[in-house]
PDB file of N, CA and C in Angstrom:
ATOM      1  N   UNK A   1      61.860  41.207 116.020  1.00  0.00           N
ATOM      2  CA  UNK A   1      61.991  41.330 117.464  1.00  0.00           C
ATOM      3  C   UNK A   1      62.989  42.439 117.831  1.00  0.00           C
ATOM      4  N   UNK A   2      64.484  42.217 117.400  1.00  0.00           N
ATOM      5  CA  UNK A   2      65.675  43.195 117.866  1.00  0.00           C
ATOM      6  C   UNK A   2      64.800  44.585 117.046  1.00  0.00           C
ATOM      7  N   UNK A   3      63.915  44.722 115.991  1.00  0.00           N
ATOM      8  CA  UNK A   3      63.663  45.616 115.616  1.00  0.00           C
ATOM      9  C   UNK A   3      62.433  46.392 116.184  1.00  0.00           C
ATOM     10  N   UNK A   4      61.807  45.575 116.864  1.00  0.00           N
ATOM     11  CA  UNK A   4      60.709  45.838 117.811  1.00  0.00           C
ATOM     12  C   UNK A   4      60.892  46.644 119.140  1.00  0.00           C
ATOM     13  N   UNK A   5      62.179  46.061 119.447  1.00  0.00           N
ATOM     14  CA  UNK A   5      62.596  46.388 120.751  1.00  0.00           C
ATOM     15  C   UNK A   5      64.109  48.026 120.615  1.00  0.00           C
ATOM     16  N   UNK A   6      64.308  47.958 119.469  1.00  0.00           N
ATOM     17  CA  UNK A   6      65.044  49.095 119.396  1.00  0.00           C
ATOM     18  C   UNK A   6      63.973  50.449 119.028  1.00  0.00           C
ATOM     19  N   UNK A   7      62.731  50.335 118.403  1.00  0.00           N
ATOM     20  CA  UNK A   7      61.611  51.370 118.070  1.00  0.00           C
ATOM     21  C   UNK A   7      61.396  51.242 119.581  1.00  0.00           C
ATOM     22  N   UNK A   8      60.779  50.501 120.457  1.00  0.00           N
ATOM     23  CA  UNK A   8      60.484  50.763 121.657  1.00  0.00           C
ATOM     24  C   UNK A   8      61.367  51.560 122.592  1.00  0.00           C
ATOM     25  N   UNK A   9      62.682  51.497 122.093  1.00  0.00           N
ATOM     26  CA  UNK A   9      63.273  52.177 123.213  1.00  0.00           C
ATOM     27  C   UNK A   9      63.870  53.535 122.904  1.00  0.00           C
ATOM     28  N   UNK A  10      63.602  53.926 121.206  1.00  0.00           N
ATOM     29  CA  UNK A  10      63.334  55.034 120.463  1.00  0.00           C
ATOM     30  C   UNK A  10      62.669  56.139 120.951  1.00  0.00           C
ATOM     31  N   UNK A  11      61.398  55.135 121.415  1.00  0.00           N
ATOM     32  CA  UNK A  11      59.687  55.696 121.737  1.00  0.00           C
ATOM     33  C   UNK A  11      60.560  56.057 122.962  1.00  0.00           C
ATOM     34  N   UNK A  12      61.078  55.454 124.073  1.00  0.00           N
ATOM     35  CA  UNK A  12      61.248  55.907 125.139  1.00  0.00           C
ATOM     36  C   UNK A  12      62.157  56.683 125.370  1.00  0.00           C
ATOM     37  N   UNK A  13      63.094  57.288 124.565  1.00  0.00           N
ATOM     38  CA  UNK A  13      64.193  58.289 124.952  1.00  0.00           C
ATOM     39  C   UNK A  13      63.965  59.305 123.989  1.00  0.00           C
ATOM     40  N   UNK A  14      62.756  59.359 123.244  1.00  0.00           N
ATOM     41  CA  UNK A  14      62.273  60.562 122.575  1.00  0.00           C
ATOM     42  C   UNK A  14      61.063  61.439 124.123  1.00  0.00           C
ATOM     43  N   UNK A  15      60.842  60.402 124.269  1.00  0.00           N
ATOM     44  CA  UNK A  15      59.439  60.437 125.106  1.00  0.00           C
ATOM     45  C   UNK A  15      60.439  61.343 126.834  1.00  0.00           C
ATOM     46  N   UNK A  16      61.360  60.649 126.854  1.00  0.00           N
ATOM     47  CA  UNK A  16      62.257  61.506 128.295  1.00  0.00           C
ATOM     48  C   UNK A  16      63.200  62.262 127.824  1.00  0.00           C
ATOM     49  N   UNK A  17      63.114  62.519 126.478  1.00  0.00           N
ATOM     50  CA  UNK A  17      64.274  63.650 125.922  1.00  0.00           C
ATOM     51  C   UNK A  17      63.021  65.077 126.502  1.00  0.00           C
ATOM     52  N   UNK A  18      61.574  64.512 125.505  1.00  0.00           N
ATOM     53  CA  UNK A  18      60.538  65.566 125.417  1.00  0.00           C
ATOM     54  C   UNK A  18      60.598  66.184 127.048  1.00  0.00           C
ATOM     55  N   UNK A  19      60.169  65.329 127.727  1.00  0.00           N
ATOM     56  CA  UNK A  19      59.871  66.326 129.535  1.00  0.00           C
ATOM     57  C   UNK A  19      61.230  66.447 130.070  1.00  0.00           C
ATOM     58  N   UNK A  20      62.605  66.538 129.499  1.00  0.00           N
ATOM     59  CA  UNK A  20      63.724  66.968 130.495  1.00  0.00           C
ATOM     60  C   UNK A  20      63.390  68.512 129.665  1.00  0.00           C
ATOM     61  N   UNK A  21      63.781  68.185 128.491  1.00  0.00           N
ATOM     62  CA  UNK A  21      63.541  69.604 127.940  1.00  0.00           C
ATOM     63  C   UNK A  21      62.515  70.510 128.127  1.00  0.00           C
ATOM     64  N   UNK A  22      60.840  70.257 128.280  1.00  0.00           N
ATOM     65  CA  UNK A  22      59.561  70.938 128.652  1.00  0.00           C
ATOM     66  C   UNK A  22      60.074  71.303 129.988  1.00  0.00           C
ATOM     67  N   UNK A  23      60.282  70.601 130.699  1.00  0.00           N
ATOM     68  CA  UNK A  23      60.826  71.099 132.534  1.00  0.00           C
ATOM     69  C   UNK A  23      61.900  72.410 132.795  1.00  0.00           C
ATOM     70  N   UNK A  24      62.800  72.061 131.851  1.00  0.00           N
ATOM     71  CA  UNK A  24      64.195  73.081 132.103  1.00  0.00           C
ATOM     72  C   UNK A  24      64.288  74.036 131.929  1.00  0.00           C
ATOM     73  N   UNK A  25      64.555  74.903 132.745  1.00  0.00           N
ATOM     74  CA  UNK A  25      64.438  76.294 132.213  1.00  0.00           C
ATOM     75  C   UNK A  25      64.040  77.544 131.162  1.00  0.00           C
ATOM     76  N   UNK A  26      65.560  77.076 130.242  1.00  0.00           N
ATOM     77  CA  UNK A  26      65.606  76.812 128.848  1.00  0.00           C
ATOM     78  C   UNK A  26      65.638  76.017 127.875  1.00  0.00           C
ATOM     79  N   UNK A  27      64.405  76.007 127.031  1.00  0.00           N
ATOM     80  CA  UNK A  27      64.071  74.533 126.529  1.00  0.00           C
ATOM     81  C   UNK A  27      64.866  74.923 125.439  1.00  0.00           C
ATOM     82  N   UNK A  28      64.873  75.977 125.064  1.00  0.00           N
ATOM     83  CA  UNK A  28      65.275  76.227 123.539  1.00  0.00           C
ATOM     84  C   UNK A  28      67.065  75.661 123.360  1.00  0.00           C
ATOM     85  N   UNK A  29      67.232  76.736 124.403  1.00  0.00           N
ATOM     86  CA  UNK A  29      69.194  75.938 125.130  1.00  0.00           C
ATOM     87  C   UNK A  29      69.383  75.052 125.384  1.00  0.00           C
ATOM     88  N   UNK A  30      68.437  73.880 125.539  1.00  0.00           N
ATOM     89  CA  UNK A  30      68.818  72.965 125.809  1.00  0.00           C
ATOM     90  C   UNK A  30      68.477  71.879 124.841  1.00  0.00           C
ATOM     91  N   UNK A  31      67.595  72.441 123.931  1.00  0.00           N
ATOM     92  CA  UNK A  31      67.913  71.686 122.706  1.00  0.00           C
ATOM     93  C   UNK A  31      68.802  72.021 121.090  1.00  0.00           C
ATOM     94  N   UNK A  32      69.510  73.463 121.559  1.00  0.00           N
ATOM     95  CA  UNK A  32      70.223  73.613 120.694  1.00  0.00           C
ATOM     96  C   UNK A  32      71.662  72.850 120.973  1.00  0.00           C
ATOM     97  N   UNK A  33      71.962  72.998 122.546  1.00  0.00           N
ATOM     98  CA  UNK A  33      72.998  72.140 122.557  1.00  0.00           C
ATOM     99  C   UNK A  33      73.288  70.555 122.620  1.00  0.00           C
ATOM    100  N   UNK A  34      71.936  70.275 122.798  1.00  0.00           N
ATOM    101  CA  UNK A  34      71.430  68.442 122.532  1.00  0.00           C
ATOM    102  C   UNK A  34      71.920  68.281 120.995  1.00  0.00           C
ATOM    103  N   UNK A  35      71.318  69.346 120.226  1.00  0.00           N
ATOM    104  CA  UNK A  35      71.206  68.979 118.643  1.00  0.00           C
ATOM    105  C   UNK A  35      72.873  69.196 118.390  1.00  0.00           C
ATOM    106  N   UNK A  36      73.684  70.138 118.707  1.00  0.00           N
ATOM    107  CA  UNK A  36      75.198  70.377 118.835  1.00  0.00           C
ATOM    108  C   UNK A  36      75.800  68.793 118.715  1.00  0.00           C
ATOM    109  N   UNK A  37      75.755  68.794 119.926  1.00  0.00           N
ATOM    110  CA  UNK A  37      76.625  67.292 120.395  1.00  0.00           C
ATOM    111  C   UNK A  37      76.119  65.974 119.381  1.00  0.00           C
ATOM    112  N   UNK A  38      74.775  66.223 119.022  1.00  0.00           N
ATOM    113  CA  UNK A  38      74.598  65.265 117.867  1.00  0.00           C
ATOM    114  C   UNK A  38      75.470  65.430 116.729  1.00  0.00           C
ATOM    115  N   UNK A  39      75.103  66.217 116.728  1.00  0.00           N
ATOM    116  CA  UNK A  39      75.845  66.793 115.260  1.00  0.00           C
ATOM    117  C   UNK A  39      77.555  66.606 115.286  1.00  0.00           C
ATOM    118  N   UNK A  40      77.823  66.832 116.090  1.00  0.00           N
ATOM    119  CA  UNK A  40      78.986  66.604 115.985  1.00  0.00           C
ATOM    120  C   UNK A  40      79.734  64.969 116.299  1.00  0.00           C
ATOM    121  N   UNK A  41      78.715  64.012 116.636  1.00  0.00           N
ATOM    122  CA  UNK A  41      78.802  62.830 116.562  1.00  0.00           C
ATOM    123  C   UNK A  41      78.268  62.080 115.203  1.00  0.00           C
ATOM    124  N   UNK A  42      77.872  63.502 113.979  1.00  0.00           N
ATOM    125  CA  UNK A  42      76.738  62.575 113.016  1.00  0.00           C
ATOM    126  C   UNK A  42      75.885  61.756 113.120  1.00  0.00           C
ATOM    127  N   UNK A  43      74.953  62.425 114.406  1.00  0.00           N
ATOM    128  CA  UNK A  43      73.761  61.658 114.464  1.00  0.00           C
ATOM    129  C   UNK A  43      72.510  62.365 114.306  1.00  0.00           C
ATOM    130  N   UNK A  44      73.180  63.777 114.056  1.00  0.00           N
ATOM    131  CA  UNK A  44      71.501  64.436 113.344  1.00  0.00           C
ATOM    132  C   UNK A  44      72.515  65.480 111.849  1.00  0.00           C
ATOM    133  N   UNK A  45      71.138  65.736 111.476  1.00  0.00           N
ATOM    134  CA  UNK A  45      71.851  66.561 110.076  1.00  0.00           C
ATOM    135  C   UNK A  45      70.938  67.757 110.188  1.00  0.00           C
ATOM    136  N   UNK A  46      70.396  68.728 111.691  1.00  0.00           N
ATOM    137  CA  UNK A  46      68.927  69.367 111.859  1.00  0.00           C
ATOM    138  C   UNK A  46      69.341  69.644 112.869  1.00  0.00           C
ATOM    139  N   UNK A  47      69.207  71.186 112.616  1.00  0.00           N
ATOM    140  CA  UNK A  47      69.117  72.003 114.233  1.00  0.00           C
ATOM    141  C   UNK A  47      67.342  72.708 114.204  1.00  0.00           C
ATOM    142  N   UNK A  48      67.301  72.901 115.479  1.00  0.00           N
ATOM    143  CA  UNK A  48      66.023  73.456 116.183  1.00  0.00           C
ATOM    144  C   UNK A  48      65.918  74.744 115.555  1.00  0.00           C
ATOM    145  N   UNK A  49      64.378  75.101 115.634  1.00  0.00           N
ATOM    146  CA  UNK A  49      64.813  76.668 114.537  1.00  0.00           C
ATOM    147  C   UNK A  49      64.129  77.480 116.229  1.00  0.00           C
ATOM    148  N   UNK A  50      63.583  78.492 115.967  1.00  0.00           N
ATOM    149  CA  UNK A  50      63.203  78.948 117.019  1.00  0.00           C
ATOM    150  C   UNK A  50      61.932  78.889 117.539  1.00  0.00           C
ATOM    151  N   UNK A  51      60.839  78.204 116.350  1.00  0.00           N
ATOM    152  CA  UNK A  51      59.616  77.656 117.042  1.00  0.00           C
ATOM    153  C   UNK A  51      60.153  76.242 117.364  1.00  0.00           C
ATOM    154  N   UNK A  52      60.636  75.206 117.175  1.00  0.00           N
ATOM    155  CA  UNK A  52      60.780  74.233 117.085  1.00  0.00           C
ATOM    156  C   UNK A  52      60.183  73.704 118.872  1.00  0.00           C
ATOM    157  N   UNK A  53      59.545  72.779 119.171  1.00  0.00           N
ATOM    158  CA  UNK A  53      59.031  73.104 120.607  1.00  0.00           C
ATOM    159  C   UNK A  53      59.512  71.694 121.103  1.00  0.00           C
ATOM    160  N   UNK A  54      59.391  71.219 122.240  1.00  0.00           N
ATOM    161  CA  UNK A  54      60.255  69.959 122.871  1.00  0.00           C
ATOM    162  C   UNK A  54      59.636  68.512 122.426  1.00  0.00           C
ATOM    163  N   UNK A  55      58.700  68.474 122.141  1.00  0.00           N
ATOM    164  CA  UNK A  55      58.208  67.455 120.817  1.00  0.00           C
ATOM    165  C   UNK A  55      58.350  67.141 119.845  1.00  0.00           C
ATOM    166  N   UNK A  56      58.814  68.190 119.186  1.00  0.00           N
ATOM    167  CA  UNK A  56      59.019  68.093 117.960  1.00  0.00           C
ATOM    168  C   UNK A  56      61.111  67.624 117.492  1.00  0.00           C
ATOM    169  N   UNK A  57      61.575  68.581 118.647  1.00  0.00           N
ATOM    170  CA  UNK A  57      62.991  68.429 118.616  1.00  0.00           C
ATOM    171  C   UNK A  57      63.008  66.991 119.278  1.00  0.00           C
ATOM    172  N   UNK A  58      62.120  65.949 120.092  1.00  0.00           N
ATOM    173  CA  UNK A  58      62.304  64.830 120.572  1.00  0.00           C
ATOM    174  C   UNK A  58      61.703  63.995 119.312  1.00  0.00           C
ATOM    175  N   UNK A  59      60.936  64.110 118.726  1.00  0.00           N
ATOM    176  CA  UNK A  59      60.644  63.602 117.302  1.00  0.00           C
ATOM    177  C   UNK A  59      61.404  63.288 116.644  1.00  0.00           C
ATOM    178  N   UNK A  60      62.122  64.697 116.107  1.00  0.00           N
ATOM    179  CA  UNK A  60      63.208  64.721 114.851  1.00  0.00           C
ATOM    180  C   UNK A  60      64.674  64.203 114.971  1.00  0.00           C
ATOM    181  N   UNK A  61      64.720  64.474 116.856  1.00  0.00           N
ATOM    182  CA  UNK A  61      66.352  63.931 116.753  1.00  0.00           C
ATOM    183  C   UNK A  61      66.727  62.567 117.356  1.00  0.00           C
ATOM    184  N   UNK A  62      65.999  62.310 117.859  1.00  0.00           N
ATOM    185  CA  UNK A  62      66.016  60.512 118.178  1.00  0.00           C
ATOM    186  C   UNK A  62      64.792  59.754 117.430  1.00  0.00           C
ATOM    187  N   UNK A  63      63.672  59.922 117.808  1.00  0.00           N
ATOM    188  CA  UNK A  63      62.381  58.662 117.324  1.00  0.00           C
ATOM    189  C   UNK A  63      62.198  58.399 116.048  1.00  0.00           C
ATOM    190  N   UNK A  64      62.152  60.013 114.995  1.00  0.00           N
ATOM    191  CA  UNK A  64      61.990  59.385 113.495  1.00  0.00           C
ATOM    192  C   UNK A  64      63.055  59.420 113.200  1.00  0.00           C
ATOM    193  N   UNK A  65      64.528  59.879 113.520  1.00  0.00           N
ATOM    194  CA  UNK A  65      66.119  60.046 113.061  1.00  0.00           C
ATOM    195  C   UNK A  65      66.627  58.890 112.394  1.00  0.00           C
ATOM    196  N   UNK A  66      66.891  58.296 111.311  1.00  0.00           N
ATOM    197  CA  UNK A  66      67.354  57.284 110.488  1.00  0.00           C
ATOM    198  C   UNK A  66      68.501  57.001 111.005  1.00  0.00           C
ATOM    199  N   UNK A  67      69.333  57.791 111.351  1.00  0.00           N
ATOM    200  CA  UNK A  67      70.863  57.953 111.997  1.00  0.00           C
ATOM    201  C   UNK A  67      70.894  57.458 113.139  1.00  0.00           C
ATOM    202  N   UNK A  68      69.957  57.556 113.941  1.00  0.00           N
ATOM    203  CA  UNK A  68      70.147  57.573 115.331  1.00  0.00           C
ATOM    204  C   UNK A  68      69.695  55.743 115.268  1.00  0.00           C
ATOM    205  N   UNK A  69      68.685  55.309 114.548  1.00  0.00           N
ATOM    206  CA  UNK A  69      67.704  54.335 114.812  1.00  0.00           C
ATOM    207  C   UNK A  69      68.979  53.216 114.301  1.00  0.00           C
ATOM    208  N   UNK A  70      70.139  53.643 113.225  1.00  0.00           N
ATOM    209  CA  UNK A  70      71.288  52.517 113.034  1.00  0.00           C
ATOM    210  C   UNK A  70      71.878  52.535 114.225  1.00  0.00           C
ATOM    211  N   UNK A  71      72.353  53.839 114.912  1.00  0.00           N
ATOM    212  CA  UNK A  71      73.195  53.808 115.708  1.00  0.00           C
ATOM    213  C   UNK A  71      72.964  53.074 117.285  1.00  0.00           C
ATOM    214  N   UNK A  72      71.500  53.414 117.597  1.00  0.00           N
ATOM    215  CA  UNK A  72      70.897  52.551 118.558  1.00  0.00           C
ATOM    216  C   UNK A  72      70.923  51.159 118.291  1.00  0.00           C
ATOM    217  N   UNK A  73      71.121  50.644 117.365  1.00  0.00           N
ATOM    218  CA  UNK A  73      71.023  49.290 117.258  1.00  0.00           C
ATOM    219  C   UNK A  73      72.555  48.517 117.284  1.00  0.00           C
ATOM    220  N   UNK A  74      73.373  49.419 117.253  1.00  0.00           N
ATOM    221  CA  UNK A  74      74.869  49.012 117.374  1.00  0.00           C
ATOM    222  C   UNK A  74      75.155  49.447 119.169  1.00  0.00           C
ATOM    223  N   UNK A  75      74.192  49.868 119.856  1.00  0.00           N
ATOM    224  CA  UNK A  75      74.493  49.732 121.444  1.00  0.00           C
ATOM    225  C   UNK A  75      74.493  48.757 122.122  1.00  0.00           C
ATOM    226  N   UNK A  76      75.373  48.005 122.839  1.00  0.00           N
ATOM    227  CA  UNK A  76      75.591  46.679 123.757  1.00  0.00           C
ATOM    228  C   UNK A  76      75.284  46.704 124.635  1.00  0.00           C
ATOM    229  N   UNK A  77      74.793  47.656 125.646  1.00  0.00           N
ATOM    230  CA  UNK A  77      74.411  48.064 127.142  1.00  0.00           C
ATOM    231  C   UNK A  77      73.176  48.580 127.043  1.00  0.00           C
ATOM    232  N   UNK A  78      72.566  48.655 128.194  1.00  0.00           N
ATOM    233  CA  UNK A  78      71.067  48.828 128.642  1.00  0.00           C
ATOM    234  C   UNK A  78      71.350  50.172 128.941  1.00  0.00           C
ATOM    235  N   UNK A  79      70.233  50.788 128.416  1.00  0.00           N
ATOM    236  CA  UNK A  79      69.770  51.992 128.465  1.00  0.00           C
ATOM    237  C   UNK A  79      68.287  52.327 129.197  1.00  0.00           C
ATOM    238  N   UNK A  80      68.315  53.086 130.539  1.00  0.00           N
ATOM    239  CA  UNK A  80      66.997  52.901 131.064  1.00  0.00           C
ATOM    240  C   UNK A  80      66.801  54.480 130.615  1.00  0.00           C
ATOM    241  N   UNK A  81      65.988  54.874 130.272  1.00  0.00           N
ATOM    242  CA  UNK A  81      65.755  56.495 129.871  1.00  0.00           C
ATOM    243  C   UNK A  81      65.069  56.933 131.295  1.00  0.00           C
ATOM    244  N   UNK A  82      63.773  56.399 131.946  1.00  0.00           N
ATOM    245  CA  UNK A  82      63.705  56.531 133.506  1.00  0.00           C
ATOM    246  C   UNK A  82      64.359  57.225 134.262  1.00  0.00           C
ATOM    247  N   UNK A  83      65.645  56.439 134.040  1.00  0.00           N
ATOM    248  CA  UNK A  83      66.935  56.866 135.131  1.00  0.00           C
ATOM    249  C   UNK A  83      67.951  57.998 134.982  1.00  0.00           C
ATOM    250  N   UNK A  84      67.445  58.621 133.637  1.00  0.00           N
ATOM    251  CA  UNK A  84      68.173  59.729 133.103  1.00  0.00           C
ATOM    252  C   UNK A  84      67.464  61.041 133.635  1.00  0.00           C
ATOM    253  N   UNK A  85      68.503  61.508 134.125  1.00  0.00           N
ATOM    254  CA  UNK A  85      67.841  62.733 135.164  1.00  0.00           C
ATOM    255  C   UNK A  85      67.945  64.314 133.993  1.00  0.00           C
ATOM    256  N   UNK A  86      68.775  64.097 133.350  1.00  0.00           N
ATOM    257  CA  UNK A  86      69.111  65.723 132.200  1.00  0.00           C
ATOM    258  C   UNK A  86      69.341  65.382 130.955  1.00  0.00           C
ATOM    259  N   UNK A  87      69.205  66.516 130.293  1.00  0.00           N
ATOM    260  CA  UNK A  87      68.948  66.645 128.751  1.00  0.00           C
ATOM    261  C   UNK A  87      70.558  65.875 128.483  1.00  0.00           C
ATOM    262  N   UNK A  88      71.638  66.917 129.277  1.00  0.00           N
ATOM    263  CA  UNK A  88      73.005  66.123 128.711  1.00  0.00           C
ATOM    264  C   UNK A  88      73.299  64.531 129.364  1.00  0.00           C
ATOM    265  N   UNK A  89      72.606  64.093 130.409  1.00  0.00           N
ATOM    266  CA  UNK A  89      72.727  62.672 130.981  1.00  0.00           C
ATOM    267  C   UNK A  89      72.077  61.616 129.447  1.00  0.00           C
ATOM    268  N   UNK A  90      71.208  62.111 129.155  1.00  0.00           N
ATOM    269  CA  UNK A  90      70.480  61.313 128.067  1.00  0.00           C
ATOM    270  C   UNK A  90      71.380  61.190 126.926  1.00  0.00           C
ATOM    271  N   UNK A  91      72.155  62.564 126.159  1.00  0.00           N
ATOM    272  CA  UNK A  91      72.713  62.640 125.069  1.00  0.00           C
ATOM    273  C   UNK A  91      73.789  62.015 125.509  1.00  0.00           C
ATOM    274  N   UNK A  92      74.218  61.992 126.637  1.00  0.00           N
ATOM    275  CA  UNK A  92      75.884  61.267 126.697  1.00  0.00           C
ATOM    276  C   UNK A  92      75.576  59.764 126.919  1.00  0.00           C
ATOM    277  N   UNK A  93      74.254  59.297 127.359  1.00  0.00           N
ATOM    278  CA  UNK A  93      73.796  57.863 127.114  1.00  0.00           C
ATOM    279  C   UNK A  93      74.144  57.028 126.111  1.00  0.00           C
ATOM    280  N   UNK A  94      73.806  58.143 125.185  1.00  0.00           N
ATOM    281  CA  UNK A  94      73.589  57.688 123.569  1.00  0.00           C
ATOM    282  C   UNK A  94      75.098  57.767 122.645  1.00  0.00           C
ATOM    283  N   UNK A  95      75.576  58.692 122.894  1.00  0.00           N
ATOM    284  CA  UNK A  95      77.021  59.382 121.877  1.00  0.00           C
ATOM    285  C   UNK A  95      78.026  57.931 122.523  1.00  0.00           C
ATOM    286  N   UNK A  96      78.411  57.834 121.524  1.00  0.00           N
ATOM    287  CA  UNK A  96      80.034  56.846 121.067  1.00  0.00           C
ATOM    288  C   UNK A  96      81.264  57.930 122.128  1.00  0.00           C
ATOM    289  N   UNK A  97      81.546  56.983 123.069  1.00  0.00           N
ATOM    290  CA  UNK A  97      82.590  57.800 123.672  1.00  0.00           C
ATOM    291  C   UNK A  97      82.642  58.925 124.624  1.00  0.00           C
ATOM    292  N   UNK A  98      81.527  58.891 124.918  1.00  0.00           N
ATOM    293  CA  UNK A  98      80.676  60.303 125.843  1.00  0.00           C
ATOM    294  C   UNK A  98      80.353  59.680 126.854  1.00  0.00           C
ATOM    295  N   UNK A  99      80.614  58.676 127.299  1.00  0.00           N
ATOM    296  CA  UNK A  99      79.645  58.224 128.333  1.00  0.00           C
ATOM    297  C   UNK A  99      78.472  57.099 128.102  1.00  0.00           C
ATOM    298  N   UNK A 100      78.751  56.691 126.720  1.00  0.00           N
ATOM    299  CA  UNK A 100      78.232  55.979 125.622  1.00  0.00           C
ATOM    300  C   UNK A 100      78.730  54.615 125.034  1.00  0.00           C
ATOM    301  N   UNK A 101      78.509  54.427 123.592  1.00  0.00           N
ATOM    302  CA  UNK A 101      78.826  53.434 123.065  1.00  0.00           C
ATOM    303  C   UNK A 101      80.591  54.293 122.761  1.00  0.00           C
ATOM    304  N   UNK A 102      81.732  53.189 122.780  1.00  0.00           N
ATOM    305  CA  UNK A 102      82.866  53.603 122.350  1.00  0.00           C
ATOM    306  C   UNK A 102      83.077  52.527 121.205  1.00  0.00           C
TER     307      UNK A 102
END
């Protein structure tokens, strides 16, 4: 069940990572500095190369991410991805201490 419901909400903040980034200006900028702030929280070990396209960077750094899928499961608060209006509103959702889990 808790494991059912943490892939589901995987699916859903890969899924509103993908269209903040397709929408924004610069998709590429805005997923190099998504992948940044991961990284520097150790929650990805993978930066975007320059094909890398907003599917694929929503793929690799939250939905299939091994890192991310422990770390989501140590979150105590509700996360609506819906209600996340930007690429950095989403990543500071997620990060320990950002606006996040502390």
């Amino acid at each position: 069940m808790l494991h059912d419901r943490r892939d589901q909400l995987l699916s859903s903040l890969a899924s509103r990572l993908q269209k903040l980034i397709a929408e924004s200006e610069n998709p590429h900028q805005e997923m190099e500095r998504a992948s940044l702030r991961l990284l520097e929280y150790d929650l990805l070990n993978w930066t975007p190369g320059p094909k890398t396209t907003p599917f694929q960077f929503a793929m690799t750094a939250i939905e299939e991410n091994p890192l991310m899928f422990d770390h989501i499961g140590m979150i105590e608060y509700e996360i609506l991805p819906e209600h996340l209006e930007s690429v950095d509103e989403l990543i500071s959702a997620i990060l320990p201490g950002a606006g996040g889990l502390d």
